[in-house]
N, C-alpha and C. Protein backbone atom coordinates (compact mmCIF):
# COMPACT_ATOMS: atom_id res chain seq x y z
N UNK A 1 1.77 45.45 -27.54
CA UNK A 1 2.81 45.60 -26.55
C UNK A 1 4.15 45.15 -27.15
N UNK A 2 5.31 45.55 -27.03
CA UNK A 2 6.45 45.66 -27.48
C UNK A 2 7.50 45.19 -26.43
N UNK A 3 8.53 44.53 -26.55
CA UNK A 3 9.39 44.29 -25.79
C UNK A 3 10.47 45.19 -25.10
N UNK A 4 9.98 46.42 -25.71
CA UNK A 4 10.75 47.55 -25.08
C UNK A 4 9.76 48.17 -24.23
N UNK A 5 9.27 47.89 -24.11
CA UNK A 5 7.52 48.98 -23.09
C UNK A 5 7.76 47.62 -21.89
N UNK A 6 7.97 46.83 -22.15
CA UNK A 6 7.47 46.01 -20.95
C UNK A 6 8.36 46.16 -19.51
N UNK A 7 7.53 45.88 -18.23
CA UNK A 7 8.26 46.44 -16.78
C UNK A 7 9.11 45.71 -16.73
N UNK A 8 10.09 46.12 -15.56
CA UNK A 8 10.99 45.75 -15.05
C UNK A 8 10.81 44.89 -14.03
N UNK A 9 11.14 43.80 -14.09
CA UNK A 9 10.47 42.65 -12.92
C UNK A 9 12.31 42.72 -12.17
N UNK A 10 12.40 42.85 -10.89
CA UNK A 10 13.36 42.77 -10.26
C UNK A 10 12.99 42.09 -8.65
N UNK A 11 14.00 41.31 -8.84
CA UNK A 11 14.07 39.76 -8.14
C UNK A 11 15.07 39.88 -7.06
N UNK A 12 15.20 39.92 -5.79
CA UNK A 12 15.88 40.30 -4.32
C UNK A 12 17.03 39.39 -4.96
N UNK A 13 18.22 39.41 -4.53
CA UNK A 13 19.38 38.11 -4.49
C UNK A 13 19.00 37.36 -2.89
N UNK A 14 18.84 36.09 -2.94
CA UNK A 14 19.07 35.78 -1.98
C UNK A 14 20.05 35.59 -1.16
N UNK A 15 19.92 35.91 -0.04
CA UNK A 15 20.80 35.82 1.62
C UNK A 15 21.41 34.72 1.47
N UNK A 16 22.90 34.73 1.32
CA UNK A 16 23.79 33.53 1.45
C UNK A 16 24.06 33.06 2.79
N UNK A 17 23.34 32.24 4.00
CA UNK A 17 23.83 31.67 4.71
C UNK A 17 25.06 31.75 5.16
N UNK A 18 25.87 31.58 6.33
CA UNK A 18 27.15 31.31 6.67
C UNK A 18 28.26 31.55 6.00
N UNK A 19 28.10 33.01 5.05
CA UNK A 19 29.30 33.52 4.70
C UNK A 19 29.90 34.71 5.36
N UNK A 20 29.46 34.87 6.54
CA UNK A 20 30.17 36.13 6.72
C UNK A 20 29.88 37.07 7.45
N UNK A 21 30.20 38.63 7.62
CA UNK A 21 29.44 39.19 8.35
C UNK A 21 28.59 40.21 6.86
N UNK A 22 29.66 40.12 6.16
CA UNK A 22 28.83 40.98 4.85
C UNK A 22 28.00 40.41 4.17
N UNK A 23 27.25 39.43 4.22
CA UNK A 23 26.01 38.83 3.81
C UNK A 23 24.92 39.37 4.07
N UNK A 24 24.48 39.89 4.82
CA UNK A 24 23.21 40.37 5.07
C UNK A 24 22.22 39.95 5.99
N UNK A 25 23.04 38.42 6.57
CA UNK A 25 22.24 37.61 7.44
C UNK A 25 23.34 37.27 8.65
N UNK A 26 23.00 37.72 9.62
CA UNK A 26 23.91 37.08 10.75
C UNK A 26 25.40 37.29 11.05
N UNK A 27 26.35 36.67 11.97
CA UNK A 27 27.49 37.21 11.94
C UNK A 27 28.10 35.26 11.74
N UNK A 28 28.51 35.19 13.12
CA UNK A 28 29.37 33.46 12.56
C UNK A 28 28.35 32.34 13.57
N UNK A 29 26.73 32.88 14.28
CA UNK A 29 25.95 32.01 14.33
C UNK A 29 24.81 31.85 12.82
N UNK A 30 24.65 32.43 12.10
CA UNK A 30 23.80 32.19 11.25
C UNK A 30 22.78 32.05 11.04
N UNK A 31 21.91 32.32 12.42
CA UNK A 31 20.53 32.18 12.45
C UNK A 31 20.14 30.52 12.96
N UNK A 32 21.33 29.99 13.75
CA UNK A 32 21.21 28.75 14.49
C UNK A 32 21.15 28.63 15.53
N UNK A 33 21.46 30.10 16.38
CA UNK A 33 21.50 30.06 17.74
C UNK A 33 22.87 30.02 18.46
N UNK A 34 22.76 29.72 19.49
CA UNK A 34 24.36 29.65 19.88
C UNK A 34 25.05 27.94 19.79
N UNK A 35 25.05 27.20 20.95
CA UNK A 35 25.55 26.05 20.99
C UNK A 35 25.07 25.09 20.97
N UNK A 36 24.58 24.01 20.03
CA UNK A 36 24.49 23.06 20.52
C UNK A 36 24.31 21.85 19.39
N UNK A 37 23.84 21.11 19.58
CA UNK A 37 23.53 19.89 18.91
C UNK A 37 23.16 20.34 17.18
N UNK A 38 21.91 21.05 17.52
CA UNK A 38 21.01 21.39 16.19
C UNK A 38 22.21 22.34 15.32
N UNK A 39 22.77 23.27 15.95
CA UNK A 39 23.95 24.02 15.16
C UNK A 39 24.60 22.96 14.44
N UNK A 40 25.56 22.16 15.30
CA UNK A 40 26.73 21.54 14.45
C UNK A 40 26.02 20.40 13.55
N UNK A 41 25.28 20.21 13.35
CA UNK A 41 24.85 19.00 11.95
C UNK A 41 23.32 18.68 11.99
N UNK A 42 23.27 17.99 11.46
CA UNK A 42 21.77 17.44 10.62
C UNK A 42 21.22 16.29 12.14
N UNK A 43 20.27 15.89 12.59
CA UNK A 43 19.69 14.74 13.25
C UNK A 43 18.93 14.37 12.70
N UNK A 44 19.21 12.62 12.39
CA UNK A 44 17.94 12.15 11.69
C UNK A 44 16.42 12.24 12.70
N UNK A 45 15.53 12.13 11.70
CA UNK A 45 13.68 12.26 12.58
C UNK A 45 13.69 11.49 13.07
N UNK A 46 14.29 10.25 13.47
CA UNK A 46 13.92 8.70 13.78
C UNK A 46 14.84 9.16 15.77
N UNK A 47 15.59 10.29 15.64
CA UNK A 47 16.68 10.23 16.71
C UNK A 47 15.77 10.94 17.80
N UNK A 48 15.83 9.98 19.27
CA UNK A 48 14.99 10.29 20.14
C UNK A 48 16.10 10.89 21.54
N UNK A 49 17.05 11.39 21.09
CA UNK A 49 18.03 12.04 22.42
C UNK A 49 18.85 10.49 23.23
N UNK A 50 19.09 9.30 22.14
CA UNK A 50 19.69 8.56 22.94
C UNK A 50 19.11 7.57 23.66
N UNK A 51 17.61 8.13 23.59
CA UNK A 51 16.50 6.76 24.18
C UNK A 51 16.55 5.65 23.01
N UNK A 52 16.32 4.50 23.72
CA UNK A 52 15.91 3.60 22.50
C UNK A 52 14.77 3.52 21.49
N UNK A 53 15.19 4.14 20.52
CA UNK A 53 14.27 4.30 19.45
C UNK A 53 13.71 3.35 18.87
N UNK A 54 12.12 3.82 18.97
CA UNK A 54 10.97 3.39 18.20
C UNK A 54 11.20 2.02 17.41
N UNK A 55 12.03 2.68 16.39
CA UNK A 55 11.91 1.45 15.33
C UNK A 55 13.12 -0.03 16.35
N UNK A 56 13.43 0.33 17.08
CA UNK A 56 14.28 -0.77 17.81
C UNK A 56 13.59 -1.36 18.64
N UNK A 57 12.60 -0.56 19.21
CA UNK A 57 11.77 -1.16 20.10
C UNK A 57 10.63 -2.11 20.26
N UNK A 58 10.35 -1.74 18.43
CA UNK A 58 9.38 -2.75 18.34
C UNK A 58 9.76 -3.74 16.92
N UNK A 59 10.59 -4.55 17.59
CA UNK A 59 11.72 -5.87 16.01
C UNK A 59 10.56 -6.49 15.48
N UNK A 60 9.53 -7.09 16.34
CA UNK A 60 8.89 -8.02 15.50
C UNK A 60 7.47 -7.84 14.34
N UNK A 61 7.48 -6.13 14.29
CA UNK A 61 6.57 -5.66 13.42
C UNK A 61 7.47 -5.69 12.15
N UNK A 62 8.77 -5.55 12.34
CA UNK A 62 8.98 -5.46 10.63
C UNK A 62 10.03 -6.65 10.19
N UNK A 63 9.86 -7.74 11.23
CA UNK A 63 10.04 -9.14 10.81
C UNK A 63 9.69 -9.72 9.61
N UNK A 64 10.02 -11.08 9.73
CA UNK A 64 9.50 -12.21 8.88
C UNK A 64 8.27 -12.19 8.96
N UNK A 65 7.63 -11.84 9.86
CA UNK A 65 6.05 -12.79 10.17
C UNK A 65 4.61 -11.36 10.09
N UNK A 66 5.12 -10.35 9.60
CA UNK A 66 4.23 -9.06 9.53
C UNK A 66 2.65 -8.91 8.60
N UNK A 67 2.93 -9.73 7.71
CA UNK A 67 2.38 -10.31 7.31
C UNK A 67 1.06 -11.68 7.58
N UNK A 68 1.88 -12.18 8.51
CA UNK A 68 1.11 -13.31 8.66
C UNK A 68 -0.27 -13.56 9.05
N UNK A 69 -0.86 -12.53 9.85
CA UNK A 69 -2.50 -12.43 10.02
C UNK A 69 -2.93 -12.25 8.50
N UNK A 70 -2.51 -11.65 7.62
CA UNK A 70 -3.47 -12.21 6.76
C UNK A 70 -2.97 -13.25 5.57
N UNK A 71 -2.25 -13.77 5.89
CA UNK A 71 -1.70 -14.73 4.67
C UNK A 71 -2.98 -16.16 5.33
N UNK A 72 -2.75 -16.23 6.55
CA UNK A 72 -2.88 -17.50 6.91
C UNK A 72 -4.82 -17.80 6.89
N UNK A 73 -5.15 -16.93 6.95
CA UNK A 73 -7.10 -16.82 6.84
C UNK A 73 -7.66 -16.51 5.42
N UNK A 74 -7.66 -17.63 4.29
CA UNK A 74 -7.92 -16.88 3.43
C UNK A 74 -9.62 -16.63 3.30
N UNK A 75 -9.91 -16.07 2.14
CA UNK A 75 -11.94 -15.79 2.12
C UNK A 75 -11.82 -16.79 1.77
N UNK A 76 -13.16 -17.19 2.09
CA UNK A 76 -13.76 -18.51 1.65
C UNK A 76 -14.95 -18.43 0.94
N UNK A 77 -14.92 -18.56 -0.38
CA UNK A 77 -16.17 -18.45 -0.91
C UNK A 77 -17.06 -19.86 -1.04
N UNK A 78 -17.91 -20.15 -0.77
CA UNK A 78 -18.99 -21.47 -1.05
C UNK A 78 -19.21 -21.38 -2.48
N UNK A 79 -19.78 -22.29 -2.73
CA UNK A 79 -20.86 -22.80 -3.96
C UNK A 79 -21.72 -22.00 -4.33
N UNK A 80 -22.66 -21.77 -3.12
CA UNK A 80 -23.60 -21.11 -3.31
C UNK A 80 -23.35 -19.75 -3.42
N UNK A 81 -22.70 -19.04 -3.30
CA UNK A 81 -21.90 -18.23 -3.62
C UNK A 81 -21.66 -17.31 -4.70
N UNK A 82 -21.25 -19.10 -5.60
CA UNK A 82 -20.48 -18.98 -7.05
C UNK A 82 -21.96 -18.47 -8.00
N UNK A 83 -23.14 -19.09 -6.98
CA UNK A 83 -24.36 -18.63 -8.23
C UNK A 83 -24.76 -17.42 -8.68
N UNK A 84 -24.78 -16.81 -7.73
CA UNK A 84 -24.66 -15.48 -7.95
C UNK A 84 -23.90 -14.74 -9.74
N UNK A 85 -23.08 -15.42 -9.99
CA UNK A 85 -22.16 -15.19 -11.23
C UNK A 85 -23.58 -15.29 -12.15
N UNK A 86 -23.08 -15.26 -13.28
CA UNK A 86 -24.23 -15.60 -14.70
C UNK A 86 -23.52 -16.61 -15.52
N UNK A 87 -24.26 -17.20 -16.38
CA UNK A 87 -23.93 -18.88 -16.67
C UNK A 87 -22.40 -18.13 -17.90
N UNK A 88 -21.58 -18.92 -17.80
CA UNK A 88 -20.30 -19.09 -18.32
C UNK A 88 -19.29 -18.05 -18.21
N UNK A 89 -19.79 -17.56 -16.56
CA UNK A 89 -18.73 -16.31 -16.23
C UNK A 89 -17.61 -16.69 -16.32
N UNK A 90 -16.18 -16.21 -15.76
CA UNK A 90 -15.00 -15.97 -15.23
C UNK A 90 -15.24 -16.08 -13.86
N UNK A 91 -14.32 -16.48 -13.25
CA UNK A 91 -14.82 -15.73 -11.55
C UNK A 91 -13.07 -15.87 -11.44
N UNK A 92 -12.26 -14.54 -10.65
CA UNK A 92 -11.16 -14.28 -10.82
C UNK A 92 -11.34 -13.44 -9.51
N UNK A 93 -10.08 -12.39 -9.48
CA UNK A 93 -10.35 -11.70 -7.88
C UNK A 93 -10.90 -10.61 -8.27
N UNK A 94 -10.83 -10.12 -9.47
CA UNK A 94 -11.59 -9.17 -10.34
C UNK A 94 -13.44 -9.04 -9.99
N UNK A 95 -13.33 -10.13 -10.61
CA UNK A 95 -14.55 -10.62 -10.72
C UNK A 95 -15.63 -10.76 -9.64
N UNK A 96 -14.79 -11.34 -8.29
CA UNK A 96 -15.12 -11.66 -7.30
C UNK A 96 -15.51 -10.23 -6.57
N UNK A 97 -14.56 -9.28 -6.31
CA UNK A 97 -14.44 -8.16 -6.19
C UNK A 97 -15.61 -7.22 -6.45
N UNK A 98 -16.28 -7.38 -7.53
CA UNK A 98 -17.58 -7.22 -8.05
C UNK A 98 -18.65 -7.37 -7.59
N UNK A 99 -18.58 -8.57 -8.20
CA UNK A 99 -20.08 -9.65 -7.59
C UNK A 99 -20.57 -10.13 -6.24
N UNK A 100 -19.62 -9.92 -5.37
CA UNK A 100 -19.32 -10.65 -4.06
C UNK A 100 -19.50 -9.28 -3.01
N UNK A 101 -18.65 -8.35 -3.73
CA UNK A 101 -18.60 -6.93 -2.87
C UNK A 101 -18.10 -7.39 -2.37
N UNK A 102 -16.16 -7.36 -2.39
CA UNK A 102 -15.22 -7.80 -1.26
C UNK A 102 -14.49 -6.51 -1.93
N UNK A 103 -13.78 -6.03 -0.95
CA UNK A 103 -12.53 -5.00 -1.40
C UNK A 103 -11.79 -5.16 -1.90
N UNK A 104 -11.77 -4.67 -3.04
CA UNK A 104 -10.35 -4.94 -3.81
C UNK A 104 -8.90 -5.00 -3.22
N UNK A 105 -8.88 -4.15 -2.36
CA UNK A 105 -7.74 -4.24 -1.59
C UNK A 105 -7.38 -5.33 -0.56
N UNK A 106 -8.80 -6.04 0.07
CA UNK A 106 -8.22 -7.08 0.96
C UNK A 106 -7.99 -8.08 0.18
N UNK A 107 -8.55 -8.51 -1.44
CA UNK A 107 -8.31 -9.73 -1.95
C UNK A 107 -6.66 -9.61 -2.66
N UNK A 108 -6.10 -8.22 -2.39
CA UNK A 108 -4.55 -7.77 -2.48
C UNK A 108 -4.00 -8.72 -1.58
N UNK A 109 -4.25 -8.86 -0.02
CA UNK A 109 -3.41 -8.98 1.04
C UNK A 109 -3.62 -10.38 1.36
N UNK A 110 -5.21 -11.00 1.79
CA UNK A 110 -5.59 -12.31 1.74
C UNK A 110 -5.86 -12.94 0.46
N UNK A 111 -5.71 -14.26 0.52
CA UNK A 111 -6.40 -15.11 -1.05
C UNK A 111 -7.62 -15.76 -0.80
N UNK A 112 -8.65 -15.98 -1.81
CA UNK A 112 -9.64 -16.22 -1.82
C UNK A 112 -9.37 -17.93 -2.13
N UNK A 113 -10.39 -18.45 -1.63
CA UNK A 113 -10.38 -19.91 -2.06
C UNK A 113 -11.87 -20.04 -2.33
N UNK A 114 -12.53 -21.20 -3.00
CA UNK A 114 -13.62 -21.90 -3.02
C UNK A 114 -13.37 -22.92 -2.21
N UNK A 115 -14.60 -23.17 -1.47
CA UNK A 115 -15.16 -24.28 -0.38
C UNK A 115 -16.37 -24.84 -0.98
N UNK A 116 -16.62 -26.63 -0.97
CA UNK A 116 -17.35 -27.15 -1.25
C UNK A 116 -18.30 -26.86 -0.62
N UNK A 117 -19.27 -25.97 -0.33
CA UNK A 117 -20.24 -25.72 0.81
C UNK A 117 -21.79 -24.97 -0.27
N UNK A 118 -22.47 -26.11 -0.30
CA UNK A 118 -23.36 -26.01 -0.89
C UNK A 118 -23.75 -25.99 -2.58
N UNK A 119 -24.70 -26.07 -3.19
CA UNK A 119 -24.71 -26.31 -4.74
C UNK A 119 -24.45 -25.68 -5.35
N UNK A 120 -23.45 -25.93 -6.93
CA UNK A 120 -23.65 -24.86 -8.32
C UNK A 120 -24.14 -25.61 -8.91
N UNK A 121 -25.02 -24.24 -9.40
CA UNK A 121 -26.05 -25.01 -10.48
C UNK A 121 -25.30 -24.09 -11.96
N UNK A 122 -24.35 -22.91 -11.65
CA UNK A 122 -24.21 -22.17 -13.08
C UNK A 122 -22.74 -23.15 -13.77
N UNK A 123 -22.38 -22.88 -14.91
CA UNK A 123 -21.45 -23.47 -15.51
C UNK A 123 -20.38 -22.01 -15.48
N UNK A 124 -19.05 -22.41 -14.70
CA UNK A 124 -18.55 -21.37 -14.41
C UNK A 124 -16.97 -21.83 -14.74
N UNK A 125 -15.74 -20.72 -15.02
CA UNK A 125 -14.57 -21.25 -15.23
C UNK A 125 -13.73 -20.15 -14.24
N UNK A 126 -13.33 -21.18 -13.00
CA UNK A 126 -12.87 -20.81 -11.74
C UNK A 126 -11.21 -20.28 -11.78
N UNK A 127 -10.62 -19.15 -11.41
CA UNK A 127 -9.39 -19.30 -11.51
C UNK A 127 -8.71 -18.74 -10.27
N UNK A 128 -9.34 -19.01 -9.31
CA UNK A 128 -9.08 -19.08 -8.06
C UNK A 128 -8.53 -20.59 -7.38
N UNK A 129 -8.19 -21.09 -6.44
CA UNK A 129 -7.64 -21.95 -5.45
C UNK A 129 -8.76 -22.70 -4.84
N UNK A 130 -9.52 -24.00 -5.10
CA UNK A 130 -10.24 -24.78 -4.89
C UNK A 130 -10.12 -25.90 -4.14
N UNK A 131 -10.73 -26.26 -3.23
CA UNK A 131 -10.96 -27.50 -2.33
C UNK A 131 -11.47 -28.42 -3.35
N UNK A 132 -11.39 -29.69 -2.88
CA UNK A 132 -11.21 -30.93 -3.51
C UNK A 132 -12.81 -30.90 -4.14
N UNK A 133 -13.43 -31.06 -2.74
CA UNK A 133 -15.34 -31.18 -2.86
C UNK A 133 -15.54 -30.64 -3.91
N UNK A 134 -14.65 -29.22 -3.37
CA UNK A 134 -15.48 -27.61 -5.10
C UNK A 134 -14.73 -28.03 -6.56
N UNK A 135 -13.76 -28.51 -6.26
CA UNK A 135 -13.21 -28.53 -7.95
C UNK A 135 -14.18 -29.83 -8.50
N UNK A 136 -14.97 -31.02 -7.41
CA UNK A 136 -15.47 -31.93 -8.30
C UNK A 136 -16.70 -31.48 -8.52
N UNK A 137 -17.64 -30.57 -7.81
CA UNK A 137 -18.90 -29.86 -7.93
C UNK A 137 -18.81 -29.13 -8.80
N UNK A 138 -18.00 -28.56 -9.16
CA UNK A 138 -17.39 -27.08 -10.33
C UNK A 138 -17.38 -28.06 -11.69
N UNK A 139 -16.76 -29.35 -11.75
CA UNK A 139 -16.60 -29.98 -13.02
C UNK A 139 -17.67 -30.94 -13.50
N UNK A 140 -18.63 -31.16 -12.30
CA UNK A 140 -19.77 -31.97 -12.36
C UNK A 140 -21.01 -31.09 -12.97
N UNK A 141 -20.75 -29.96 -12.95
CA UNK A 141 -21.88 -28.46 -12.95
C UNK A 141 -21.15 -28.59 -14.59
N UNK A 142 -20.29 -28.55 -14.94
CA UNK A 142 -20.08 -28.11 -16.30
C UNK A 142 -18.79 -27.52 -16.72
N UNK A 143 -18.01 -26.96 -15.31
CA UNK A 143 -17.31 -25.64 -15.65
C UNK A 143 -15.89 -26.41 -15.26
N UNK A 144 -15.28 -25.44 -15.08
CA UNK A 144 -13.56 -25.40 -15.26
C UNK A 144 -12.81 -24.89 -14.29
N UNK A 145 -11.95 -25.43 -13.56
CA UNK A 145 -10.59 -24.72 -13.03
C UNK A 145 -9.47 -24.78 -13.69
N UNK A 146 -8.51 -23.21 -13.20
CA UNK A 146 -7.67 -23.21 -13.94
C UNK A 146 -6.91 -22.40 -13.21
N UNK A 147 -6.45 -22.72 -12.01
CA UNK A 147 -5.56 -22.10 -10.93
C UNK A 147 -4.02 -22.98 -10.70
């Protein structure tokens, strides 16, 4: 095939909007209709005709405090818990995430802590947020914090 054999691909000009009556589209409404609001300019999506809009109506969802159901409850993992791991794991939110079967995404929003609540017997190096009980059970077992 040769560059002289090949078709003719021909492409419409497009309809220029609001020029005119010799455009091809419309006369001096343009395909907007006659009068009103929507003709003369743009309305943002958020605009409800003057009612008090949505996002005004409800201030204290995108406050300071939107957040706060889950900052303030974090997981609580036990001891017994931690056994589950294998002797000289990591345990991280990674980790936890794993072994624990917690969603990766809620250990995004809440933080995990250790709670002294019951025995480790594995030697583990914690890098999560520990209660007093768990960091001395965690260092009595063998292992390490490092949060």
């Amino acid at each position: 095939m040769e560059l002289t054999n090949l078709k003719r691909i021909v492409i419409g000009t497009k309809k220029r909007v609001g020029r005119g009556a010799g455009s091809g589209k419309g006369m001096h409404t343009t395909g907007k209709g006659q009068k009103g609001q929507k003709t003369r300019g743009k309305i943002p999506a958020w605009f409800e005709g003057g009612q008090l809009p949505l996002i005004r109506r409800t201030p204290f969802l995108k406050g300071k405090n939107r957040f706060k159901s889950f900052s303030e409850k974090p997981i609580l993992v036990s001891l017994d818990q931690l056994n589950k791991f294998e002797n000289k794991d990591v345990v991280d939110h990674a980790t936890l995430a794993k072994v624990l079967k917690i969603s990766p995404k809620r250990l995004e929003w809440e933080k995990a802590k250790v709670v002294g609540n019951g025995k480790l017997t594995k030697v583990l190096t914690v890098k999560i947020p520990a209660t007093a009980s768990a960091t001395k059970a965690i260092t009595t077992a063998g292992g390490s914090i490092l949060s």
